[in-house]
N, C-alpha and C. Protein backbone atom coordinates (compact mmCIF):
# COMPACT_ATOMS: atom_id res chain seq x y z
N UNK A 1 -35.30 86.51 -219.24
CA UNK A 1 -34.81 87.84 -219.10
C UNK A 1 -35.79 88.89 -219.58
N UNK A 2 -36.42 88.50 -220.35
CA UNK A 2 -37.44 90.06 -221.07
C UNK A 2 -38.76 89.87 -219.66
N UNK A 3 -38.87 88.71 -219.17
CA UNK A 3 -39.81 89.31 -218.76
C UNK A 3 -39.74 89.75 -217.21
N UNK A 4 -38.14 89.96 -216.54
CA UNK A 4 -37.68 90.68 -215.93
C UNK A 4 -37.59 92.44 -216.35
N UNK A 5 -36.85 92.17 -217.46
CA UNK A 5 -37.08 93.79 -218.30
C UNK A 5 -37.92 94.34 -218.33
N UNK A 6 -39.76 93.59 -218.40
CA UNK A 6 -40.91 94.00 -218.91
C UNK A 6 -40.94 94.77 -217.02
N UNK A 7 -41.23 93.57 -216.37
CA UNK A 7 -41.11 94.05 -215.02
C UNK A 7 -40.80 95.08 -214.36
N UNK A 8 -39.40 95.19 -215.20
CA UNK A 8 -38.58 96.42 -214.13
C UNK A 8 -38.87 97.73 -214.96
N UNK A 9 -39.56 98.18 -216.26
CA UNK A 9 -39.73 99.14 -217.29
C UNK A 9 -41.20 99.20 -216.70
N UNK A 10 -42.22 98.41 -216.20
CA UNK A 10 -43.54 98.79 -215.77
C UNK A 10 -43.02 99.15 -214.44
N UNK A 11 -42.04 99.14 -213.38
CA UNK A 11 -42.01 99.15 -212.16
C UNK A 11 -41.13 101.02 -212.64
N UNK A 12 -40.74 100.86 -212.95
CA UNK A 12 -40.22 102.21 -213.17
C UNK A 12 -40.94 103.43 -213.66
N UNK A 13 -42.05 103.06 -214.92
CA UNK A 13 -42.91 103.83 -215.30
C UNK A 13 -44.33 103.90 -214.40
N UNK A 14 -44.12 103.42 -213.31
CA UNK A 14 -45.42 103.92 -212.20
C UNK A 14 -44.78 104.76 -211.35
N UNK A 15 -43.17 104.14 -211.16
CA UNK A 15 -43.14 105.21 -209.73
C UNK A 15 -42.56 106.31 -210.76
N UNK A 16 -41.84 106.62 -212.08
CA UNK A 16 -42.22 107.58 -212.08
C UNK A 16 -43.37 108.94 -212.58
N UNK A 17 -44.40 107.92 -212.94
CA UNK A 17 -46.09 108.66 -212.89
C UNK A 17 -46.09 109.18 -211.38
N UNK A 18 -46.27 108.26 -210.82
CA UNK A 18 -46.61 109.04 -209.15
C UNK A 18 -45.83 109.59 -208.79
N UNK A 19 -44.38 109.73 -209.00
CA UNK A 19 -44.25 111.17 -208.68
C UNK A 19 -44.59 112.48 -209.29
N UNK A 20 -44.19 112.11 -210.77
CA UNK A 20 -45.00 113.75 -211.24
C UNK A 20 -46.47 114.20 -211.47
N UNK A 21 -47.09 112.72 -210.92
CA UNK A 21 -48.98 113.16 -210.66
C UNK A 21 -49.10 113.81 -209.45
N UNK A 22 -48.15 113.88 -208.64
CA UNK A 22 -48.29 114.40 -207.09
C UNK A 22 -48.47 115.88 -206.85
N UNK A 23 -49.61 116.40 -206.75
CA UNK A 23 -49.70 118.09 -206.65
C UNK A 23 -48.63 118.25 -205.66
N UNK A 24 -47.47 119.29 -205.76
CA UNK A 24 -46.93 119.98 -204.97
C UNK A 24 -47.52 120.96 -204.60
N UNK A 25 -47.70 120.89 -202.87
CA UNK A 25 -48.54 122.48 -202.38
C UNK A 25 -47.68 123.41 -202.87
N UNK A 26 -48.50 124.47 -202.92
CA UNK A 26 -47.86 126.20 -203.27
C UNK A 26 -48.00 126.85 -201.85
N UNK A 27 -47.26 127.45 -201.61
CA UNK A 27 -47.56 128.98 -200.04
C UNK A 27 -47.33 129.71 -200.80
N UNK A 28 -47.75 130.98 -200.38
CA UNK A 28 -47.90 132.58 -200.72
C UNK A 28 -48.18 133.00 -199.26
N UNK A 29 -46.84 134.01 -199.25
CA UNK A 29 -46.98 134.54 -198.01
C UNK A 29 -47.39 135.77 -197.99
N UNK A 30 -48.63 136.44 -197.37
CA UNK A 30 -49.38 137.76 -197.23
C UNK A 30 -48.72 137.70 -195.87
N UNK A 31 -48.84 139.03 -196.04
CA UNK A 31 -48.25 140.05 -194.59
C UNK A 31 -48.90 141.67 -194.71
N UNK A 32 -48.47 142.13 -193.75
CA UNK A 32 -49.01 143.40 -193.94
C UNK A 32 -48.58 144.51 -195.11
N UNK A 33 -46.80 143.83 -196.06
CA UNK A 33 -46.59 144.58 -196.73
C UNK A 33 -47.39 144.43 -198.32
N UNK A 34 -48.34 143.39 -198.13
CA UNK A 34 -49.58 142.88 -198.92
C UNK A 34 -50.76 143.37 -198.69
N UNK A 35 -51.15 144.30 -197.11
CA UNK A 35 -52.51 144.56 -197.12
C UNK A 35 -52.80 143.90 -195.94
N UNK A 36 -52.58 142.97 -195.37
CA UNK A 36 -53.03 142.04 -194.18
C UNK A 36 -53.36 143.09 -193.12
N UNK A 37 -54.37 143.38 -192.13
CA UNK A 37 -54.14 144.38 -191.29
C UNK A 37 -53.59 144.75 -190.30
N UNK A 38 -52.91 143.28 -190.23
CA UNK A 38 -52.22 142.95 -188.67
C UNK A 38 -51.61 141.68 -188.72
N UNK A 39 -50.35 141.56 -188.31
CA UNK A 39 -49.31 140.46 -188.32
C UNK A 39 -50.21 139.31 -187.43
N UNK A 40 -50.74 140.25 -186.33
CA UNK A 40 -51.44 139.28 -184.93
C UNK A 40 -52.61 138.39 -186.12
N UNK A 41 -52.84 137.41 -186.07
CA UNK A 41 -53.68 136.37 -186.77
C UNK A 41 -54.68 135.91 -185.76
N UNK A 42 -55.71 135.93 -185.69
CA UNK A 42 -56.75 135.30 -184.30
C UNK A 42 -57.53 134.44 -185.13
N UNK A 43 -58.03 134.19 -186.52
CA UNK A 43 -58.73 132.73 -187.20
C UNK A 43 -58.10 132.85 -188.63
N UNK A 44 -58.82 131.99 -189.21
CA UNK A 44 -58.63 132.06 -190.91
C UNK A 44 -59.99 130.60 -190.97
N UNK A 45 -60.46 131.24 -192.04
CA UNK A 45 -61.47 130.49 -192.77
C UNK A 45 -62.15 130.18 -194.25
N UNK A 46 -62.02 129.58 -194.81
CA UNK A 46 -62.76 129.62 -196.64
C UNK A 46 -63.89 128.98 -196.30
N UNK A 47 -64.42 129.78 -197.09
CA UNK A 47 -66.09 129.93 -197.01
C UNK A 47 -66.43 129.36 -198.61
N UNK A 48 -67.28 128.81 -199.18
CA UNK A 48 -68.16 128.09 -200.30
C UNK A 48 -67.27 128.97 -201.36
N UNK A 49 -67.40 130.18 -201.30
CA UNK A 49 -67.45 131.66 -202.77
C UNK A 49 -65.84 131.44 -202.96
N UNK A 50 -65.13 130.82 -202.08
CA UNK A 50 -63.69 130.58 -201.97
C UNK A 50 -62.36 131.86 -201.61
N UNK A 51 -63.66 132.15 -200.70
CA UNK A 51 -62.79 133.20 -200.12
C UNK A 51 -62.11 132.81 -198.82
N UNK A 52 -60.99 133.31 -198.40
CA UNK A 52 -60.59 133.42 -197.24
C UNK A 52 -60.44 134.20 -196.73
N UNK A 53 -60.89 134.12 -194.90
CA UNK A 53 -61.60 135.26 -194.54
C UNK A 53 -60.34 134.82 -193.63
N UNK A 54 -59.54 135.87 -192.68
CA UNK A 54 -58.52 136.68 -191.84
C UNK A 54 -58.97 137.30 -190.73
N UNK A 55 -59.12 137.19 -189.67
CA UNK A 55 -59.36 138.13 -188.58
C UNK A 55 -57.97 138.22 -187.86
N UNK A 56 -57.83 139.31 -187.43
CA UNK A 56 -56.51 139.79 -186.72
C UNK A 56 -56.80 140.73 -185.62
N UNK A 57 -55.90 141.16 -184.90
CA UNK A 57 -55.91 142.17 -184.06
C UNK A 57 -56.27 143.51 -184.76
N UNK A 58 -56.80 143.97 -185.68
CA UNK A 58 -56.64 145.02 -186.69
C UNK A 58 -57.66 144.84 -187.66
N UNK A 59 -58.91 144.02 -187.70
CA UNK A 59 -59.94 144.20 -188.13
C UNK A 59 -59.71 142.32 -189.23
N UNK A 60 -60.76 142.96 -190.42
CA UNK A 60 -61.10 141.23 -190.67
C UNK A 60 -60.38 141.77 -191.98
N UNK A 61 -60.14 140.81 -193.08
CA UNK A 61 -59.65 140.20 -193.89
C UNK A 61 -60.24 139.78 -194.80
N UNK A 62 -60.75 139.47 -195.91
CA UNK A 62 -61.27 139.14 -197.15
C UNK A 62 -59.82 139.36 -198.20
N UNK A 63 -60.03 137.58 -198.47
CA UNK A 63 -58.51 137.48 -199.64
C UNK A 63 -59.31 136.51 -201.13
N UNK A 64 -59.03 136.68 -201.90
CA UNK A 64 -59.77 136.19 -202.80
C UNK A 64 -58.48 135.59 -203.81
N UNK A 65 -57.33 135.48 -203.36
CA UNK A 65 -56.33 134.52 -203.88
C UNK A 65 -55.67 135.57 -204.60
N UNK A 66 -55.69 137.25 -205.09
CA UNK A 66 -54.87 138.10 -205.84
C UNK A 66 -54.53 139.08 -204.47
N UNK A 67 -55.97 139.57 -204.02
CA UNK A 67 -55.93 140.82 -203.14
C UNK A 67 -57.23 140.92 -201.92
N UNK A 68 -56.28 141.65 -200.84
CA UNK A 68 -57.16 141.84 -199.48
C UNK A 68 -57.91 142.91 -199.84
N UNK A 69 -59.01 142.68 -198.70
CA UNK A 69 -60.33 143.71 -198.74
C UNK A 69 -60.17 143.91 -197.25
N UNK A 70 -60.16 144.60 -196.56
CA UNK A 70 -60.10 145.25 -194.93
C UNK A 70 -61.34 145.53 -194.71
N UNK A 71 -61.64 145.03 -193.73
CA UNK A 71 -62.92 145.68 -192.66
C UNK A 71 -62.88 146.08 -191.52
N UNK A 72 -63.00 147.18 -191.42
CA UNK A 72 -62.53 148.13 -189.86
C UNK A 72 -63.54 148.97 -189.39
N UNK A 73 -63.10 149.14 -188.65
CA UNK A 73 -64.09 150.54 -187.61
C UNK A 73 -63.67 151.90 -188.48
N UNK A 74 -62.61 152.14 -189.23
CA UNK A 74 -62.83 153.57 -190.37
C UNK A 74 -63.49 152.92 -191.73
N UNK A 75 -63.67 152.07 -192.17
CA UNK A 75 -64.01 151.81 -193.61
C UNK A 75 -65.65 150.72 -193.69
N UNK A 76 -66.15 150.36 -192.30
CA UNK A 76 -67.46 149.75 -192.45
C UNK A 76 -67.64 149.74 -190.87
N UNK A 77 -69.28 148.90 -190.82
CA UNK A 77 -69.74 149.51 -189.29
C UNK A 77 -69.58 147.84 -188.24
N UNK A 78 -68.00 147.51 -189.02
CA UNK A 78 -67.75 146.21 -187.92
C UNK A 78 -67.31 147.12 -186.14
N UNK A 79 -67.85 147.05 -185.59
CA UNK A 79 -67.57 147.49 -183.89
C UNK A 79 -66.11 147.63 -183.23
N UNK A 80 -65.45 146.83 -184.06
CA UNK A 80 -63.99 146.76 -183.16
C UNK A 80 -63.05 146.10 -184.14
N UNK A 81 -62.09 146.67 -184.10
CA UNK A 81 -60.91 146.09 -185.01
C UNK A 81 -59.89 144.65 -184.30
N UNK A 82 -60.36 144.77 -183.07
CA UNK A 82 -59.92 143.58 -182.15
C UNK A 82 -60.45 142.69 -182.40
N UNK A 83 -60.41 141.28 -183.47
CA UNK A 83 -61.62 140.31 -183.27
C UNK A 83 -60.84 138.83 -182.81
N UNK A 84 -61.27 138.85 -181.52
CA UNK A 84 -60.72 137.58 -181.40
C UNK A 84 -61.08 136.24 -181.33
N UNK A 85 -62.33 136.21 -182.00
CA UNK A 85 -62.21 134.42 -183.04
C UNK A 85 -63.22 134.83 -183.70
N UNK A 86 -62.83 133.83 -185.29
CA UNK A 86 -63.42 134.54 -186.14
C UNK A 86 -64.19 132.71 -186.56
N UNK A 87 -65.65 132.66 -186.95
CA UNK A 87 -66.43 131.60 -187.14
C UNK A 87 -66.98 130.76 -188.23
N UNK A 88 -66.80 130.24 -189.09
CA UNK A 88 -67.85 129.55 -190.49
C UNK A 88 -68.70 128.96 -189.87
N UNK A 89 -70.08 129.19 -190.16
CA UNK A 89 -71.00 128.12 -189.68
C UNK A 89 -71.83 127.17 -190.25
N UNK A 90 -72.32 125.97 -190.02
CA UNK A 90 -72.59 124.90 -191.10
C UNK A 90 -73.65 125.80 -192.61
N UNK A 91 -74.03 127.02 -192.13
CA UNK A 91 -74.85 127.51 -193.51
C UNK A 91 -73.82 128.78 -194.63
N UNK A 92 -72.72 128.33 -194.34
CA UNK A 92 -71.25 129.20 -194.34
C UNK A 92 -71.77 130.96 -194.22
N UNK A 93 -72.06 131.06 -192.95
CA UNK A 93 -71.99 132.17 -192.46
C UNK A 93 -70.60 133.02 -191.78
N UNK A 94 -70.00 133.84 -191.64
CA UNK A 94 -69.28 134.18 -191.33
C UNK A 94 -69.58 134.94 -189.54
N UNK A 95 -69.16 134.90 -188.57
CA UNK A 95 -69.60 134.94 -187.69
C UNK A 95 -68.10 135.58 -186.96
N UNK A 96 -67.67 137.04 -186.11
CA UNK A 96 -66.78 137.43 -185.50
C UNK A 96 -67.05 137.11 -184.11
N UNK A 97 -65.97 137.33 -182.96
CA UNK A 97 -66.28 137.64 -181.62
C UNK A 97 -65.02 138.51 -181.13
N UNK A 98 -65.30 139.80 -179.98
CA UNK A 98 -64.40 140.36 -180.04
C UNK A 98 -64.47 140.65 -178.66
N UNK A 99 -63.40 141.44 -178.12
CA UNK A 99 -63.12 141.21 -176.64
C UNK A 99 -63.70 142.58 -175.93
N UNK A 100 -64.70 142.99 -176.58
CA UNK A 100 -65.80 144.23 -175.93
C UNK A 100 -67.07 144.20 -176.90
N UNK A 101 -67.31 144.19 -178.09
CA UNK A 101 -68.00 144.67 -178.63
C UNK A 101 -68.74 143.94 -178.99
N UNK A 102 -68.74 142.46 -178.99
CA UNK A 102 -70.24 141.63 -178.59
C UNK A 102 -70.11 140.64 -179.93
N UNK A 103 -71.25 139.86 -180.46
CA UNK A 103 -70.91 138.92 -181.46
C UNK A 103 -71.25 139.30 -182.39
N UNK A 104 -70.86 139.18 -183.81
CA UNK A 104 -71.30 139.98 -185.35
C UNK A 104 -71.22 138.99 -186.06
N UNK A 105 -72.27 139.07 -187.23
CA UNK A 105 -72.71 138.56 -187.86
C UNK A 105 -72.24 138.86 -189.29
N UNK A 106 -71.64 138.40 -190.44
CA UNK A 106 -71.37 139.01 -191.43
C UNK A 106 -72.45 138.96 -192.74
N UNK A 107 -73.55 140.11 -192.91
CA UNK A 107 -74.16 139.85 -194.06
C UNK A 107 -73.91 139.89 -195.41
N UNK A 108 -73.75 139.21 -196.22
CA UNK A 108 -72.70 139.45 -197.62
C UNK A 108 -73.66 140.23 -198.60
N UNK A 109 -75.41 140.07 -198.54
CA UNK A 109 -75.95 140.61 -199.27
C UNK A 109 -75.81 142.48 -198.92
N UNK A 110 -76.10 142.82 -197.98
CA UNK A 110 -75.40 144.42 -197.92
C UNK A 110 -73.77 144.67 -197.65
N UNK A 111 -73.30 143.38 -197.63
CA UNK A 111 -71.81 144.02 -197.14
C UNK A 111 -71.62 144.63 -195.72
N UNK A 112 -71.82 144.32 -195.04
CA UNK A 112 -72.05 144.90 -193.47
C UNK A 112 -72.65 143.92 -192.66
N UNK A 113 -72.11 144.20 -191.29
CA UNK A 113 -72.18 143.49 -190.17
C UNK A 113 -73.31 143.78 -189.51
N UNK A 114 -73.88 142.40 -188.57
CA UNK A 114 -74.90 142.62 -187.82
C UNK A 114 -74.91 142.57 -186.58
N UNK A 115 -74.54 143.32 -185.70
CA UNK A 115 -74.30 143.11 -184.33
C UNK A 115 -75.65 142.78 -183.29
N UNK A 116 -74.87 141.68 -182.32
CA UNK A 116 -75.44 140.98 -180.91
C UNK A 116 -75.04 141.75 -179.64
N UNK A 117 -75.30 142.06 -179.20
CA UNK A 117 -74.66 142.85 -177.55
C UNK A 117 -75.69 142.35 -176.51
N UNK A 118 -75.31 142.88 -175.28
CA UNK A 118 -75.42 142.83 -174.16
C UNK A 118 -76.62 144.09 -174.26
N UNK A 119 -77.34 143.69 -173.66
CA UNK A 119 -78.78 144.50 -173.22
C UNK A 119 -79.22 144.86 -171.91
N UNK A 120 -79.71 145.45 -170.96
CA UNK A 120 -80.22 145.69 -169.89
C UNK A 120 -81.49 145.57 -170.24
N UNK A 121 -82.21 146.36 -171.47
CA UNK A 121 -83.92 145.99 -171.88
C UNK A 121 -84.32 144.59 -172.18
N UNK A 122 -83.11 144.12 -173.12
CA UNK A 122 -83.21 142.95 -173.80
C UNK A 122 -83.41 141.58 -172.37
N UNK A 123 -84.40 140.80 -171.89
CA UNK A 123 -84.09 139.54 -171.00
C UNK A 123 -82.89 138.48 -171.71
N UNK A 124 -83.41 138.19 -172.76
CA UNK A 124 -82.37 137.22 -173.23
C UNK A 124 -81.57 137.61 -174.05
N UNK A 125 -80.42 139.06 -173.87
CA UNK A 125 -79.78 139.19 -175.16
C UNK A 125 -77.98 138.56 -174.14
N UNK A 126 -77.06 138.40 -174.96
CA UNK A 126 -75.56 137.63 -174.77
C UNK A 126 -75.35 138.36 -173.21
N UNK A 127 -74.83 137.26 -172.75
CA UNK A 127 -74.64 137.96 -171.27
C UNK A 127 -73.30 138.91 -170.98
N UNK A 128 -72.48 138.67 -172.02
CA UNK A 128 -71.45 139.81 -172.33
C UNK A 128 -70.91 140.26 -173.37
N UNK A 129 -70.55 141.31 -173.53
CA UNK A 129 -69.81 141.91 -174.95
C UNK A 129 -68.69 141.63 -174.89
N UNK A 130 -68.04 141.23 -173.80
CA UNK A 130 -66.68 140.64 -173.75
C UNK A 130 -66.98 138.84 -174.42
N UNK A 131 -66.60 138.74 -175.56
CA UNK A 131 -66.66 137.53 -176.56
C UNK A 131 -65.27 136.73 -176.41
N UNK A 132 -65.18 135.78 -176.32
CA UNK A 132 -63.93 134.96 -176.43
C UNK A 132 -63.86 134.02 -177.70
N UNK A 133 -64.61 133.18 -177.84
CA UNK A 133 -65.26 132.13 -178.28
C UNK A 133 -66.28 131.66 -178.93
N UNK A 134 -66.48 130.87 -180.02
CA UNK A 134 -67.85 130.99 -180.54
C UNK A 134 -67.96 129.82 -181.47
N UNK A 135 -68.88 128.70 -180.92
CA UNK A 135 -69.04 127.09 -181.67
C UNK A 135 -70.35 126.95 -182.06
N UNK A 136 -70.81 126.20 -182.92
CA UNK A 136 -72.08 125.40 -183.25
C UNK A 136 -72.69 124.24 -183.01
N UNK A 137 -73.73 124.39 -182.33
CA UNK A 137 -73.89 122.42 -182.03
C UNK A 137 -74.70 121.97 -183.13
N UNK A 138 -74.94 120.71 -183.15
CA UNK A 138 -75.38 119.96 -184.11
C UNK A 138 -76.91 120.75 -184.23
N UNK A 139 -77.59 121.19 -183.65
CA UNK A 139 -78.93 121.44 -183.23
C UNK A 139 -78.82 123.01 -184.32
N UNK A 140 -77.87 123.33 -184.59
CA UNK A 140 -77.52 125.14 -184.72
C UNK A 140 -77.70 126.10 -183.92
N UNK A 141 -77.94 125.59 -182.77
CA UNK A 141 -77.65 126.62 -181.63
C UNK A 141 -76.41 126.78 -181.68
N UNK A 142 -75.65 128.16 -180.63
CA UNK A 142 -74.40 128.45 -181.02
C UNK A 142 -73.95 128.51 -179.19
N UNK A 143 -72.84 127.84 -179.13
CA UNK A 143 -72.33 128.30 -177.82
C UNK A 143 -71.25 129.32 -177.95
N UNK A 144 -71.57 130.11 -176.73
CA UNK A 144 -70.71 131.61 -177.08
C UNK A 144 -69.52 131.32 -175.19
N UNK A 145 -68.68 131.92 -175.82
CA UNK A 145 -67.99 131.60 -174.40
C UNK A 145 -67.52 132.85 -174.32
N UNK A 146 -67.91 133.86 -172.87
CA UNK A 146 -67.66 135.06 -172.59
C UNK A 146 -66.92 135.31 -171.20
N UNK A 147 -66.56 136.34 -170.74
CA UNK A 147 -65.96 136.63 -169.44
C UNK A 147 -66.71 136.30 -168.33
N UNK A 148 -68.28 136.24 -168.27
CA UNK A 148 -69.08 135.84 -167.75
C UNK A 148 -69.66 134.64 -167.70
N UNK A 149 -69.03 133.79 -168.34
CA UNK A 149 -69.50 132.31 -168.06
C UNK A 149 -69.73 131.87 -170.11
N UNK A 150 -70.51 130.73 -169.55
CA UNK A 150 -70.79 130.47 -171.08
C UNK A 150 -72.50 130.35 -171.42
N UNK A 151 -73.09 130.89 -172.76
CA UNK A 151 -73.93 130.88 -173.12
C UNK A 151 -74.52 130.06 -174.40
N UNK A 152 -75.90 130.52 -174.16
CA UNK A 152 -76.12 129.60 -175.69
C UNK A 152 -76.74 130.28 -176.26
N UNK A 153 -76.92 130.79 -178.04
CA UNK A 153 -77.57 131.53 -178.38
C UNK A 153 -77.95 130.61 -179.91
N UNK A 154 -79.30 131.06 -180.08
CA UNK A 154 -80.40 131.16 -180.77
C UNK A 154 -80.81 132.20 -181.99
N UNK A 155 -80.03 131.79 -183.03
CA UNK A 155 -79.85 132.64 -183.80
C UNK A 155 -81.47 132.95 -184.57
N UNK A 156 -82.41 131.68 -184.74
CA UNK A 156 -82.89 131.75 -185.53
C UNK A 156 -84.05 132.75 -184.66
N UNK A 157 -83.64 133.07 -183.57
CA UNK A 157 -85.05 133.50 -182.33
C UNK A 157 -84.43 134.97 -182.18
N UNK A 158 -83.26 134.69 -181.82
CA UNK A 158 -82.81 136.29 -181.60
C UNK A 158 -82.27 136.01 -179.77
N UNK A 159 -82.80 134.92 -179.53
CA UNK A 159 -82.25 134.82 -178.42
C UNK A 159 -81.26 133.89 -177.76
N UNK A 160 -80.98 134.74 -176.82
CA UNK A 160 -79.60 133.95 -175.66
C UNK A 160 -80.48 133.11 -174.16
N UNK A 161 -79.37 132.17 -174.06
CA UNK A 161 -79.92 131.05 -172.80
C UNK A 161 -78.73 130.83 -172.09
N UNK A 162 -79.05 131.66 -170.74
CA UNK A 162 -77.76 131.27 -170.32
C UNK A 162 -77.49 130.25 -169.65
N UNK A 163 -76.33 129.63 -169.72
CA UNK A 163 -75.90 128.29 -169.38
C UNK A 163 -76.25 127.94 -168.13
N UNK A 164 -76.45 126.63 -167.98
CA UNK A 164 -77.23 125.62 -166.67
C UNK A 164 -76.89 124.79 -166.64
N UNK A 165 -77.07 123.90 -165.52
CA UNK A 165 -76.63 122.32 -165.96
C UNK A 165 -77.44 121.41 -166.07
N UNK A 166 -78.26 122.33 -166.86
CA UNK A 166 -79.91 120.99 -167.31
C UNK A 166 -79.45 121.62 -168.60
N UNK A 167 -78.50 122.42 -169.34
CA UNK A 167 -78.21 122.74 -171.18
C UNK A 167 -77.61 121.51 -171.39
């Protein structure tokens, strides 16, 4: 008998360790009556610094786990408050695309964006400012997917290649 007892007193004191070792997730719900700029949600991303970054119909998002930071067309020189997909890239860059105003780049050392557009001078600049889409291949080239087909761009060159079926 005890060493049924021993049994059932070790069988009891594991399951109940594992349950109270078990992190229960937390939610916190942000909304706009928090600062969010827009209910509409188009990405979400945490980046290394452990921020989470928000893009919406209504500009981008910076949450740092207390409070939002807004980035808009009245408060910095992001192009469009429309961003519809928002990017991390393997060097945790932050990267927008928006449905006119072309692809942006987020620099954290000035705080401000670096915009890509559509060129007539430029031969190889994005073949549209209409942005949909925006991935990384293993290589770090970036495929951009626009109203005009799909491209590939070359961050480290400055330039765009537009798609073929020898890419």
């Amino acid at each position: 008998m005890t060493v049924k007892k021993f049994t059932l007193c070790i069988l009891l004191a594991v399951i109940h360790f594992e349950y109270y070792c078990q992190t229960q997730p937390t939610f916190q719900k942000i909304d706009q009556s928090q600062g969010l700029s827009s209910s509409r949600i188009t990405g979400i991303v945490k980046e290394e610094k452990g921020f989470v970054w928000i893009s919406t119909s209504n500009g981008l998002n910076r949450y740092d786990g207390y409070s939002l930071k807004v980035y808009n067309k009245q408060n910095s020189n992001i192009e469009s408050n429309d961003i519809s997909s928002l990017y991390l890239d393997r060097k945790n860059r932050i990267w927008l695309t928006t449905p006119g105003s072309g692809l942006n780049l987020y620099d954290r050392i000035n705080d401000k964006f670096i915009s890509y557009k559509n060129s007539q001078e430029k031969e190889f600049s994005i073949i549209s400012n209409r942005i949909n889409i925006l991935t990384e291949r293993e290589d770090g080239l970036f495929w951009i997917g626009t109203e005009k087909g799909l491209s590939l761009f070359d961050y480290d060159k400055n330039t765009n290649y537009i798609s073929r079926k020898d890419i």
